[in-house]
N, C-alpha and C. Protein backbone atom coordinates (compact mmCIF):
# COMPACT_ATOMS: atom_id res chain seq x y z
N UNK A 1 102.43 105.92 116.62
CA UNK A 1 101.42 105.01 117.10
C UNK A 1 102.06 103.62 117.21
N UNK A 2 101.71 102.76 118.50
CA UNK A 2 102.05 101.49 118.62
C UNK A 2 101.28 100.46 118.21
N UNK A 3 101.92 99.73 117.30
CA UNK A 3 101.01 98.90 116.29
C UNK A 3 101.12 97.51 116.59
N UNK A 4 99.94 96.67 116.99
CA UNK A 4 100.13 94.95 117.06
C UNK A 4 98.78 94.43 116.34
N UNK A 5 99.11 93.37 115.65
CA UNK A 5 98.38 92.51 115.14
C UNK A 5 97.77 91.39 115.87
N UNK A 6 96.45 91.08 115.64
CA UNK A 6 95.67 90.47 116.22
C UNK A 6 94.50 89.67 115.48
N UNK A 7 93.46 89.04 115.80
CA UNK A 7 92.33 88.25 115.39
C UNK A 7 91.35 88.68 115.89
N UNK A 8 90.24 88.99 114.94
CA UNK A 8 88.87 89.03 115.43
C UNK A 8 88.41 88.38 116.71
N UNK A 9 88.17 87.95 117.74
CA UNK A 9 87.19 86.86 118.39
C UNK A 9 85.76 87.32 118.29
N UNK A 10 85.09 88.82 118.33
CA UNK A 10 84.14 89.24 118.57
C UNK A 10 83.83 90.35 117.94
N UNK A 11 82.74 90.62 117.18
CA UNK A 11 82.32 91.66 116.67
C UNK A 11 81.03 92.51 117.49
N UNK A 12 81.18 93.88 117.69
CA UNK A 12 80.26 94.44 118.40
C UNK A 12 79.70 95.64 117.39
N UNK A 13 79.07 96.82 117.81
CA UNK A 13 78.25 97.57 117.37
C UNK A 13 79.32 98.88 116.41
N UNK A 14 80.05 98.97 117.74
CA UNK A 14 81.00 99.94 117.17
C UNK A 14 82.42 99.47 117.79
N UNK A 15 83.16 98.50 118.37
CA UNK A 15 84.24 97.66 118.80
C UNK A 15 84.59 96.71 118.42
N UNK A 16 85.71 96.14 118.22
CA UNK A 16 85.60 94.45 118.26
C UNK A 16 86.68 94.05 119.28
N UNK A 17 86.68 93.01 119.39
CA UNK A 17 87.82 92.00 120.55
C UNK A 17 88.43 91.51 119.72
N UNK A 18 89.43 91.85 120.25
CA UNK A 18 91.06 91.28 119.56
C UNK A 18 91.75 90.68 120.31
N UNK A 19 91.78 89.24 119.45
CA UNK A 19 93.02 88.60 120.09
C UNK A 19 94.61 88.93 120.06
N UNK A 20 95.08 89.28 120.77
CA UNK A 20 96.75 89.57 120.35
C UNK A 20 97.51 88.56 120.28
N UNK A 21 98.94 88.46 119.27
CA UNK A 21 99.33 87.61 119.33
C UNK A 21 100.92 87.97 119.63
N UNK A 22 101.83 87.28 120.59
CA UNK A 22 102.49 87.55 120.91
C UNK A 22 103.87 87.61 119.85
N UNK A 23 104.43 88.58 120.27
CA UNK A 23 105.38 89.10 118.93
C UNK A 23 106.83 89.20 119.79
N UNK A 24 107.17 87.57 119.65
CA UNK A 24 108.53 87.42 121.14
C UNK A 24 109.51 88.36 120.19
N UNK A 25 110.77 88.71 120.96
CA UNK A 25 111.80 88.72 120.34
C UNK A 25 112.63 88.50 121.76
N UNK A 26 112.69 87.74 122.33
CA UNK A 26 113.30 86.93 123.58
C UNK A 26 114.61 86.36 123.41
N UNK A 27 114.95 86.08 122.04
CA UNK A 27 116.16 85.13 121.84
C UNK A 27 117.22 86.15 121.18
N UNK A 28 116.77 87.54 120.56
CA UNK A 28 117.60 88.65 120.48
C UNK A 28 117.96 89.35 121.44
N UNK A 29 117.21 89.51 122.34
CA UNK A 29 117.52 90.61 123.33
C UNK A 29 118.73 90.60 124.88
N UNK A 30 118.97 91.47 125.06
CA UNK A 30 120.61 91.53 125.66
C UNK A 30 119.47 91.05 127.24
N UNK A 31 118.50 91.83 127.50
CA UNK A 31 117.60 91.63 128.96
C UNK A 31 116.96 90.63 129.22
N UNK A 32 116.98 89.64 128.33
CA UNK A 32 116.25 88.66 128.73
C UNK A 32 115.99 87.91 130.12
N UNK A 33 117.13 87.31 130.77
CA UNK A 33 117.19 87.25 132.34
C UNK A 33 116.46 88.12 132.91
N UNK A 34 115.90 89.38 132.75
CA UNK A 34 115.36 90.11 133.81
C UNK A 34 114.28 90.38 133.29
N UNK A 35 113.85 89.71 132.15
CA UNK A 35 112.72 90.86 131.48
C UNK A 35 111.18 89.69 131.89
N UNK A 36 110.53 90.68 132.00
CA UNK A 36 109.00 89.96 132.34
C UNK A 36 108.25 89.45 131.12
N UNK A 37 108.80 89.61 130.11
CA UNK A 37 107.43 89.36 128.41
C UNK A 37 108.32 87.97 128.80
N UNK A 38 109.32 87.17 129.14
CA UNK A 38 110.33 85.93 128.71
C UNK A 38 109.59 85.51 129.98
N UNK A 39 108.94 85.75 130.61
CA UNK A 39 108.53 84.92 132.30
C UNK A 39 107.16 85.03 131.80
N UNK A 40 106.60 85.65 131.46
CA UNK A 40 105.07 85.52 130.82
C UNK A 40 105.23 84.24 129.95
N UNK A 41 106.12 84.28 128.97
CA UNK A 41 105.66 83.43 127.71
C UNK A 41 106.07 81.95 128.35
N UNK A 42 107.04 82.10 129.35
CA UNK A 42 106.97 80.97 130.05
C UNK A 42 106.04 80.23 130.89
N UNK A 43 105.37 80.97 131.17
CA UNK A 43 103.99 80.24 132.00
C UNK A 43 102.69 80.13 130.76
N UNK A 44 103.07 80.86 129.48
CA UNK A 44 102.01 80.44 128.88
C UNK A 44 100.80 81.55 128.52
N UNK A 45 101.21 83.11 129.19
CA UNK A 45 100.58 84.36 128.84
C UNK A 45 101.00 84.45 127.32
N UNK A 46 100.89 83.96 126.09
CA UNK A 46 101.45 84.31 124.90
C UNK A 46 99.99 84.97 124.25
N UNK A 47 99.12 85.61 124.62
CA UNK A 47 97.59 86.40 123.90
C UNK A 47 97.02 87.00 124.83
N UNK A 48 96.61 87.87 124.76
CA UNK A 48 95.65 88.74 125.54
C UNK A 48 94.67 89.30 124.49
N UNK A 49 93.06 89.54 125.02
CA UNK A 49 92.09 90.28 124.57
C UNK A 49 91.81 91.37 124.87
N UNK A 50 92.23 92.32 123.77
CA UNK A 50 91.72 93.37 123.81
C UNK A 50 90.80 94.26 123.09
N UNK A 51 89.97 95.34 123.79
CA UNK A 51 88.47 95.39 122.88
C UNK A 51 89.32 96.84 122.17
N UNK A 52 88.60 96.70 121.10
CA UNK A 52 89.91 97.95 119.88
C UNK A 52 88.35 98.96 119.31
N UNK A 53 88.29 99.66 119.48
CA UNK A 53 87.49 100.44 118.51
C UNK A 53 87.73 100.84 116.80
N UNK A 54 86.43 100.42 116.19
CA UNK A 54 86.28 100.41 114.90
C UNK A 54 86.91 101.89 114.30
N UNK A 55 86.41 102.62 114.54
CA UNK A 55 86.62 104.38 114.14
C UNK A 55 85.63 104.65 113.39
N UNK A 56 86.09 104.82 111.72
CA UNK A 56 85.52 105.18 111.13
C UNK A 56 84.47 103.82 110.06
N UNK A 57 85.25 103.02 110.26
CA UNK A 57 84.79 101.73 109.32
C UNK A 57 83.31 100.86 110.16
N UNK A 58 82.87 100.21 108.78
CA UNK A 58 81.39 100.03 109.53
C UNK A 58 81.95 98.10 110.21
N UNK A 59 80.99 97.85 111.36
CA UNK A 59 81.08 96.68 112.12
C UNK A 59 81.41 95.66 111.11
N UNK A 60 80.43 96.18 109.98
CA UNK A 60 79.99 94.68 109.18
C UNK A 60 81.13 94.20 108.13
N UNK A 61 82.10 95.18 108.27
CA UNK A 61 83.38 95.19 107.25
C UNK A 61 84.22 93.72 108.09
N UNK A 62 84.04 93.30 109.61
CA UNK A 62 84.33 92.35 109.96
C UNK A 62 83.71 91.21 110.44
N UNK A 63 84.58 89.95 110.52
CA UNK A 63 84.17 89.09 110.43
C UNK A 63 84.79 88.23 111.52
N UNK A 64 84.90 87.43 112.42
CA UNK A 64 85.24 86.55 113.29
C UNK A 64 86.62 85.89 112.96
N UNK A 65 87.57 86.16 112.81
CA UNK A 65 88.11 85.19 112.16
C UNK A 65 89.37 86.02 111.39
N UNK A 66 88.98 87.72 111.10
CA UNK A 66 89.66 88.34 110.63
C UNK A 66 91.15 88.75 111.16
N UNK A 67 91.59 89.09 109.87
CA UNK A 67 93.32 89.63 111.06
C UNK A 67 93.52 91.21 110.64
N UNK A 68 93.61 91.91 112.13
CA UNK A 68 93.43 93.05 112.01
C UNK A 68 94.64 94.09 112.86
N UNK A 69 95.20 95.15 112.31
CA UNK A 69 96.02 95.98 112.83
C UNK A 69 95.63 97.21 113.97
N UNK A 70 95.82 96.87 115.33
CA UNK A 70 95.41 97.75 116.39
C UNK A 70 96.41 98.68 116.73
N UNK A 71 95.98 99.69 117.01
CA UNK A 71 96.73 100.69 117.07
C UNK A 71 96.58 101.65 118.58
N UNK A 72 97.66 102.18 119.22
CA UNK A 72 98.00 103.13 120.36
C UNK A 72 98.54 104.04 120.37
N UNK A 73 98.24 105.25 120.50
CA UNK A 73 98.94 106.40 120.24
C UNK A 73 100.00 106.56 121.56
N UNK A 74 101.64 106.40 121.30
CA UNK A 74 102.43 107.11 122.05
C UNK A 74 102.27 107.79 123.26
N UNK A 75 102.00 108.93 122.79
CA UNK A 75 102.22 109.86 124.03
C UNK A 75 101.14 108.93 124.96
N UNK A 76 100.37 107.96 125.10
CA UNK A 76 99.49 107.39 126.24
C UNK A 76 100.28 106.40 126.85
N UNK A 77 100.57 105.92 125.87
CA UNK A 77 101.50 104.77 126.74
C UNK A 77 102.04 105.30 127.30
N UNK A 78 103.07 106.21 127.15
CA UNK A 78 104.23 107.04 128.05
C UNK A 78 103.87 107.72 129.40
N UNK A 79 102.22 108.52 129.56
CA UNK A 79 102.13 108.99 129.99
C UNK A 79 101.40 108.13 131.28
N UNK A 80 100.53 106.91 130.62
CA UNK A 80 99.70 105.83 131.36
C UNK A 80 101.51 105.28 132.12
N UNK A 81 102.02 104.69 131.59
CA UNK A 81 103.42 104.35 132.06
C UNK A 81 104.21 105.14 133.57
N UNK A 82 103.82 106.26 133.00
CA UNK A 82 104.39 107.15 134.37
C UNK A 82 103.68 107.41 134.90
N UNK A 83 102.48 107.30 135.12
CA UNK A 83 101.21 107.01 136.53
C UNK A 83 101.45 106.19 137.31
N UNK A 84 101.09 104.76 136.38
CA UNK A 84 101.25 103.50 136.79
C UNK A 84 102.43 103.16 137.76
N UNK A 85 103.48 103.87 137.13
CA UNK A 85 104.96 102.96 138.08
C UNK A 85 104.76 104.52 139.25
N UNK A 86 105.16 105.59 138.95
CA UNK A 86 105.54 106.82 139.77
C UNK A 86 104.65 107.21 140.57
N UNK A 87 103.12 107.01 140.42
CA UNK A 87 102.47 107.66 141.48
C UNK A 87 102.35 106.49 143.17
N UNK A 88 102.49 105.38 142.77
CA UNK A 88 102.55 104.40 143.87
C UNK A 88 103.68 105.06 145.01
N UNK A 89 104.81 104.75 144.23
CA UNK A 89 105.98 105.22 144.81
C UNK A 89 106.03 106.81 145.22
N UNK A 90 105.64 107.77 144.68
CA UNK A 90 105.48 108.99 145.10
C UNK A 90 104.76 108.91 146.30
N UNK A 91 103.50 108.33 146.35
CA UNK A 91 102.88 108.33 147.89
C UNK A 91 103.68 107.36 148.68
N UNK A 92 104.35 106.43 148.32
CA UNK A 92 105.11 106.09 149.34
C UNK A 92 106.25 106.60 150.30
N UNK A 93 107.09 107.28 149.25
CA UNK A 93 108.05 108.27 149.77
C UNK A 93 107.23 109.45 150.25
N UNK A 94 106.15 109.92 150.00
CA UNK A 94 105.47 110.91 150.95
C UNK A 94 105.08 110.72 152.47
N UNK A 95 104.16 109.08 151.85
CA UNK A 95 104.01 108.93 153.56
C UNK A 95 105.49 108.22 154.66
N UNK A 96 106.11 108.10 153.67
CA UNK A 96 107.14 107.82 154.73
C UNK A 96 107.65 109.29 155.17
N UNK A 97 108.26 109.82 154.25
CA UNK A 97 108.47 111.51 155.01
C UNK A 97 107.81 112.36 155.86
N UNK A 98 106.25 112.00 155.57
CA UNK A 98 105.52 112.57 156.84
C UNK A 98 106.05 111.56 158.20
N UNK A 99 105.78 110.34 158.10
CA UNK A 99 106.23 109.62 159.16
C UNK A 99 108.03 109.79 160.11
N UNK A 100 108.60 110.40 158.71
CA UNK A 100 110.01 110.87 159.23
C UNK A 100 109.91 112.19 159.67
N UNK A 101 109.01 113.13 159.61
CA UNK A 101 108.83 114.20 160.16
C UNK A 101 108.63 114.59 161.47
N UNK A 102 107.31 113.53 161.77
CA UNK A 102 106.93 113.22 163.25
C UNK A 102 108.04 112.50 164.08
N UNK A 103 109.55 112.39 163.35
CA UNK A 103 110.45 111.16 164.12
C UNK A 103 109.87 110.01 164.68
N UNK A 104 109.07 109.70 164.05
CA UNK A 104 108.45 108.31 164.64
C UNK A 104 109.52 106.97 164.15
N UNK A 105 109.69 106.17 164.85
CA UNK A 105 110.84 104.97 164.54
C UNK A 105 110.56 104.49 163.06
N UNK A 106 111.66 103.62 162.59
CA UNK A 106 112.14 102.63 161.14
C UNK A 106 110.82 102.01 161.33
N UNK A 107 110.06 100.70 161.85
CA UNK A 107 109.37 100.22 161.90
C UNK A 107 107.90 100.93 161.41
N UNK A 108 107.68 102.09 161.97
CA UNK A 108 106.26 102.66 161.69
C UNK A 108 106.69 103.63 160.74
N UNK A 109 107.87 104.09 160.53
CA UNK A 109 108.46 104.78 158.42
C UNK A 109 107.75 103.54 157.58
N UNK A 110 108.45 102.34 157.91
CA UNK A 110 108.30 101.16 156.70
C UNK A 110 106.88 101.43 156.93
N UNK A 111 106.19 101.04 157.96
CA UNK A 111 104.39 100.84 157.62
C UNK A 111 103.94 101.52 157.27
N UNK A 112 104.09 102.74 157.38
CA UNK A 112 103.52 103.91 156.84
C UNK A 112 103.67 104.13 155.06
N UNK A 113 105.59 103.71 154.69
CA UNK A 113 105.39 103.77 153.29
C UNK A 113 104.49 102.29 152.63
N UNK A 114 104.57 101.63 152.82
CA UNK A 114 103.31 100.71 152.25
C UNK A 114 102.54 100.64 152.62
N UNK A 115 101.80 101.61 153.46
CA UNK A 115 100.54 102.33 153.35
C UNK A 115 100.19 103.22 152.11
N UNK A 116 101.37 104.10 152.35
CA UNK A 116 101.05 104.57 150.88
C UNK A 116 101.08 104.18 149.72
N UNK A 117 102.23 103.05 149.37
CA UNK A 117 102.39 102.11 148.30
C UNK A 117 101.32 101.23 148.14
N UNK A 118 100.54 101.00 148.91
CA UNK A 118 99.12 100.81 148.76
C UNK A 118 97.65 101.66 148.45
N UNK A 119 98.18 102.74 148.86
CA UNK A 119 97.21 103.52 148.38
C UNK A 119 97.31 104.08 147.09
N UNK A 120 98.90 104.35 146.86
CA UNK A 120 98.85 104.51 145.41
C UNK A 120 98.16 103.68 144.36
N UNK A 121 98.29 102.68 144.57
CA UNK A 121 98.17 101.39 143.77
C UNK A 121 96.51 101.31 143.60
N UNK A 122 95.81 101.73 145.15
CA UNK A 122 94.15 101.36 145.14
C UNK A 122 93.73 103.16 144.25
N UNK A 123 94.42 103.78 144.09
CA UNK A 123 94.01 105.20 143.46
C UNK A 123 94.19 104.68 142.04
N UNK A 124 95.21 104.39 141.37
CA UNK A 124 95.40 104.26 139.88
C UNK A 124 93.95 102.95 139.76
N UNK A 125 93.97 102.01 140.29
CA UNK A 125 92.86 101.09 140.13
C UNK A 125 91.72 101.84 139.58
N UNK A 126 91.39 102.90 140.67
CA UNK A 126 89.86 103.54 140.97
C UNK A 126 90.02 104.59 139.61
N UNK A 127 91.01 104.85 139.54
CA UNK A 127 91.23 105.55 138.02
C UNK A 127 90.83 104.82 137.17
N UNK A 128 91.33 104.02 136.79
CA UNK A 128 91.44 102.90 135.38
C UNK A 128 90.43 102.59 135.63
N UNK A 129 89.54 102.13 136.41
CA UNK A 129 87.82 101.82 136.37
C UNK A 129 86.96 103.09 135.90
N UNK A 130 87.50 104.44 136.22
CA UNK A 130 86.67 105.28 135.70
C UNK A 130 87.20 105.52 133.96
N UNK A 131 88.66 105.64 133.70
CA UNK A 131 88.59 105.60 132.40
C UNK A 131 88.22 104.30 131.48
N UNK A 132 87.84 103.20 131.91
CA UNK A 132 87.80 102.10 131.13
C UNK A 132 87.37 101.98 129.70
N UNK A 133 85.89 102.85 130.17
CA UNK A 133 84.94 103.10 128.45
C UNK A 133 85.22 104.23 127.62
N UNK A 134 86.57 105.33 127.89
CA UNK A 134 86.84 106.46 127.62
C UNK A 134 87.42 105.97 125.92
N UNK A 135 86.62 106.89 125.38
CA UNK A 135 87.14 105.89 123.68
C UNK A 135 88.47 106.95 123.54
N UNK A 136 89.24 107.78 124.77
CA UNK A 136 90.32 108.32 123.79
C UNK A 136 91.68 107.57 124.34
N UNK A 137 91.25 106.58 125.44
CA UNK A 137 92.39 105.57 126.15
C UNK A 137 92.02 104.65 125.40
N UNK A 138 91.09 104.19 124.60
CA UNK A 138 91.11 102.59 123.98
C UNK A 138 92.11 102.28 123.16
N UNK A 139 92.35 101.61 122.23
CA UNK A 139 93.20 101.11 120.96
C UNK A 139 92.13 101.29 119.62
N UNK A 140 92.68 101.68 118.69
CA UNK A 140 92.05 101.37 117.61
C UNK A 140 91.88 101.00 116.50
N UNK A 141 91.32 100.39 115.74
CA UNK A 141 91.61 99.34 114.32
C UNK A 141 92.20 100.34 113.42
N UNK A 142 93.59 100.32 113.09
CA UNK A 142 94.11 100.60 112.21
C UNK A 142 94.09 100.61 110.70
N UNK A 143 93.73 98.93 110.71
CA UNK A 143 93.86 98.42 109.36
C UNK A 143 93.12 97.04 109.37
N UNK A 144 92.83 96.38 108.44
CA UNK A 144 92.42 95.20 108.53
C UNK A 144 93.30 94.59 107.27
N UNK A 145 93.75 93.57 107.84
CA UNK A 145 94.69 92.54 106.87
C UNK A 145 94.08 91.43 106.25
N UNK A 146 94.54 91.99 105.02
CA UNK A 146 94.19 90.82 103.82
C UNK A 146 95.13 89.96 103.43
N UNK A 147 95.24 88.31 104.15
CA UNK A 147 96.12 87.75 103.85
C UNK A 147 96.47 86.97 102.38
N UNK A 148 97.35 87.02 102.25
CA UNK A 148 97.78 86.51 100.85
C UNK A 148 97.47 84.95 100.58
N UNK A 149 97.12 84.43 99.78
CA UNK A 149 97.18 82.80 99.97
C UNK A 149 98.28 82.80 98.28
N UNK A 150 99.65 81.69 98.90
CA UNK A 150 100.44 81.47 98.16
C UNK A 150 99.87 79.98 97.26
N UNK A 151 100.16 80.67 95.67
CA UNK A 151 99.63 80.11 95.00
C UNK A 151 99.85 78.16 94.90
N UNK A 152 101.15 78.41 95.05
CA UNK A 152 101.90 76.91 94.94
C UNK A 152 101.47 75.93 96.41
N UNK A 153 100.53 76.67 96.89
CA UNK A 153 100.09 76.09 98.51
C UNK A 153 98.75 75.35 97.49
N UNK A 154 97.92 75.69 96.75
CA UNK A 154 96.78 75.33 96.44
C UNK A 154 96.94 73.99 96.00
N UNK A 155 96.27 72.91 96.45
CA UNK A 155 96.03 71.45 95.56
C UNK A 155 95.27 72.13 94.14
N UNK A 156 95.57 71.80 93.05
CA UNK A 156 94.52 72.07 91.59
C UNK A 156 93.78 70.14 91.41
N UNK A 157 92.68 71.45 91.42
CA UNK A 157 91.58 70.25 91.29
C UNK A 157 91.20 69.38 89.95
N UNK A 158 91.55 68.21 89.17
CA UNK A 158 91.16 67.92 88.13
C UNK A 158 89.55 67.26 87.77
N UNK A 159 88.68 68.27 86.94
CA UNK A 159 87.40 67.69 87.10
C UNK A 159 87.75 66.67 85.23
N UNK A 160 87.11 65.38 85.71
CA UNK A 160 87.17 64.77 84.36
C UNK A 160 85.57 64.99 83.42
């Protein structure tokens, strides 16, 4: 399971909204030049909200404000992953091959494959709108974190 930490913003019935917080590691990595999380954090994408389902724990166990462990099971990412990028491109190289079939010229191949590279793209959409509320694609609260408060942080109060 893929695990990120986040903040309450919203408590619901059986969900809450989670703020994510971005977890760079930009200044280790060999890809940086090419990588998109280092062009995000540069314009300032460093959080996204996402709504996480409770499971088994009751609403009222949270609170606005809380910091909580969301969780994704693997095999979805992997499999959401290879929709997302492969099926665009699969209809593209299809409709271009039909278009290379008919020998129709370079010009109406290219239009034809981003026809399909468009249609791929408007199919996964029309997907992801129908799975949106599917509670077995959501994320879900893992854990809820109890932060530590370090003792030597406290002012001690002297009452006379």
């Amino acid at each position: 399971m893929l695990e990120e930490n986040g903040i309450v913003t919203i408590v619901n019935e059986n969900s809450l909204w989670v703020e994510t917080i971005k977890q760079s590691t930009c200044g280790s990595c060999r890809a940086r030049k090419g990588c998109g999380q280092q062009i995000l954090a540069k314009i300032g994408a460093a959080s996204a909200s996402v709504k996480a389902l409770i499971g088994k724990n009751d609403s009222t166990d949270y609170v606005v404000g809380d910091t909580v462990t969301i969780g994704v099971p693997e095999n979805l990412v992997v499999s959401s992953s290879l929709l997302i990028y492969c099926l665009p491109l699969l209809f593209m190289m299809g409709f271009s091959g039909v278009a290379h079939m008919f020998l129709l010229n370079d010009g109406v191949m290219i239009m034809t494959g981003l026809l399909g590279l468009l249609l791929g793209g408007l199919l996964i959409r029309w997907y992801s709108k129908i799975i949106e509320n599917d509670p077995s694609y959501m994320p879900t609260v893992v854990a809820k974190n109890i932060e530590v408060v370090d003792a030597r942080s406290i002012t001690p109060i002297v009452l006379l």
